[in-house]
C-alpha atoms as a PDB file:
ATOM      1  CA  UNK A   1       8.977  37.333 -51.341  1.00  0.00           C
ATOM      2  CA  UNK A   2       5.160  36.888 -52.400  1.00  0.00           C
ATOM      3  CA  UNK A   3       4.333  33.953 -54.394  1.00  0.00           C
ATOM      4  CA  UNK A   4       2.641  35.123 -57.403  1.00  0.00           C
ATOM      5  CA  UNK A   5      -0.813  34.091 -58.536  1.00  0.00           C
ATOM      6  CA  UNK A   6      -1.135  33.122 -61.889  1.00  0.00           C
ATOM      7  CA  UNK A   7      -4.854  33.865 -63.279  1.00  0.00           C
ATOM      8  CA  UNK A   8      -6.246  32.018 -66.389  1.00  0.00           C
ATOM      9  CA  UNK A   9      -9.560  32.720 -68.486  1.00  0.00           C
ATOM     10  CA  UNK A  10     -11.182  31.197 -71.401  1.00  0.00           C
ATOM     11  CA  UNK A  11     -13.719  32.015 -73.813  1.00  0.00           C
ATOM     12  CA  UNK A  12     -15.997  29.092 -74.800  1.00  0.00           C
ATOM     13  CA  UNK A  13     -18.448  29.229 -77.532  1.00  0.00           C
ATOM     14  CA  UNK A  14     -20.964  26.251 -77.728  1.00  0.00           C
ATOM     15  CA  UNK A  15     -19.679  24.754 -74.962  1.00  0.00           C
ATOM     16  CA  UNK A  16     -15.895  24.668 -76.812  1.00  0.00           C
ATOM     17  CA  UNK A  17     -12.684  26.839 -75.618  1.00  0.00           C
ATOM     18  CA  UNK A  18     -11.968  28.754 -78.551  1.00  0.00           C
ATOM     19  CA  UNK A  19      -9.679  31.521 -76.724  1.00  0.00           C
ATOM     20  CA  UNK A  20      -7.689  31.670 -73.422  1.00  0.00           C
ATOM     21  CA  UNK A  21      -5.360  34.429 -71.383  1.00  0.00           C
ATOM     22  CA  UNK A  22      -3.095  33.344 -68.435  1.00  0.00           C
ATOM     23  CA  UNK A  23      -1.455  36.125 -66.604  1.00  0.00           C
ATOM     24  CA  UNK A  24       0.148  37.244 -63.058  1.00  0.00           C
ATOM     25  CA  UNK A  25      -2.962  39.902 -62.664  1.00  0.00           C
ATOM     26  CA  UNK A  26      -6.438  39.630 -62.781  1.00  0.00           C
ATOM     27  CA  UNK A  27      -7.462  42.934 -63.896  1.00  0.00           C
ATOM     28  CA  UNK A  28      -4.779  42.671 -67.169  1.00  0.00           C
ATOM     29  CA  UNK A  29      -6.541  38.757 -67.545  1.00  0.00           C
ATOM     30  CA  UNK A  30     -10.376  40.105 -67.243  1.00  0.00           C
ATOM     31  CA  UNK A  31      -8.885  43.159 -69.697  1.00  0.00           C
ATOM     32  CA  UNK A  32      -7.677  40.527 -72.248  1.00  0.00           C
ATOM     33  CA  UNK A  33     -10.565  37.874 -72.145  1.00  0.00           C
ATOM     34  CA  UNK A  34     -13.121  40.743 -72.512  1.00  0.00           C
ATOM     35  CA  UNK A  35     -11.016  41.738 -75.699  1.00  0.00           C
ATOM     36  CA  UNK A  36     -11.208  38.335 -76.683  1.00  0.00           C
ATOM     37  CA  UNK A  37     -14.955  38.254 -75.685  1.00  0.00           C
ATOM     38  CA  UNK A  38     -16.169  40.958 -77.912  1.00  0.00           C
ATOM     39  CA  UNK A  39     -13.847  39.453 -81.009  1.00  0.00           C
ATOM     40  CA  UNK A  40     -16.017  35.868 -80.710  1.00  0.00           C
ATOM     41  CA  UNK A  41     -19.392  36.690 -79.719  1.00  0.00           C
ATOM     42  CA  UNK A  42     -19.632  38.993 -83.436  1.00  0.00           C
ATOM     43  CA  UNK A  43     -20.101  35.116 -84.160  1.00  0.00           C
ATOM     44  CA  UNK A  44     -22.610  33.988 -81.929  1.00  0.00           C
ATOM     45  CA  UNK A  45     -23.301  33.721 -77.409  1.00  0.00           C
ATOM     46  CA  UNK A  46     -20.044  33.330 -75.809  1.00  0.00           C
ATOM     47  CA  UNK A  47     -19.710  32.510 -71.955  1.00  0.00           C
ATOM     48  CA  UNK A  48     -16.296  33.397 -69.990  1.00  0.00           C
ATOM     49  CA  UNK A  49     -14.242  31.079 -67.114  1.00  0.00           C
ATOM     50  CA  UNK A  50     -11.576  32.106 -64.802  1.00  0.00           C
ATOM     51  CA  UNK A  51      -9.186  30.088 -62.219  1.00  0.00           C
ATOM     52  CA  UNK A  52      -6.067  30.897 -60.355  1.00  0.00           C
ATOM     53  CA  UNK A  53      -3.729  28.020 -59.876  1.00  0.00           C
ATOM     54  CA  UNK A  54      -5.000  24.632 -60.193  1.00  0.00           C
ATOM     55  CA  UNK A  55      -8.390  25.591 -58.667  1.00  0.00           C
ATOM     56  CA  UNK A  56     -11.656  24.555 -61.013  1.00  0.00           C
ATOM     57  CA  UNK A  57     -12.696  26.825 -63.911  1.00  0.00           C
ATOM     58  CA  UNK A  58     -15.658  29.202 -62.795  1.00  0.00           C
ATOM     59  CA  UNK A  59     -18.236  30.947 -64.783  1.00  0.00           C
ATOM     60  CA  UNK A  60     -17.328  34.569 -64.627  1.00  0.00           C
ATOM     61  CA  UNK A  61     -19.904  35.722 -67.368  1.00  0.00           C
ATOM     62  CA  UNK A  62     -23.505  37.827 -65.183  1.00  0.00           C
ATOM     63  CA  UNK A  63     -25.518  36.263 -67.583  1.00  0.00           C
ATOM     64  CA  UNK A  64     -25.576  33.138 -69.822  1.00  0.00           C
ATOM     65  CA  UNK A  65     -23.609  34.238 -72.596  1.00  0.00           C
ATOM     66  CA  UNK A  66     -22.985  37.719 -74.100  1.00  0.00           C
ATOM     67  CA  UNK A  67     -24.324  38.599 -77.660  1.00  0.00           C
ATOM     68  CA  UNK A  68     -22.779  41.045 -79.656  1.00  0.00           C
ATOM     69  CA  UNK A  69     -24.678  44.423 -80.349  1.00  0.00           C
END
């Protein structure tokens, strides 16, 4: 049997994690923290970070921060 791959994302906004998403797949993680994404940046620049397993949290976001509009 596979072992399963747990992914995690966060959404930080000024530097501070103000939403996360952990889940067996990435495409239903990047699906949920873009949800969460587009509900925090109506407030102001957020930037997104994934990680599977206990590897470090990377930048996932093309540019620095996404603005709502």
């Amino acid at each position: 049997m596979a072992k399963r791959i747990e992914w995690h994302g966060r959404v930080l906004q000024g530097g501070m994690p103000v939403a996360s998403v952990t889940c067996e797949g990435k495409r239903r993680m990047l699906a949920e923290l873009h949800h969460y994404a587009a509900m925090y940046s109506q407030d102001g620049s957020v930037e997104l970070q994934t990680r599977t397993g206990k590897n470090r949290w990377r930048d996932h976001t093309p540019e620095k921060g996404i603005e709502h509009g």
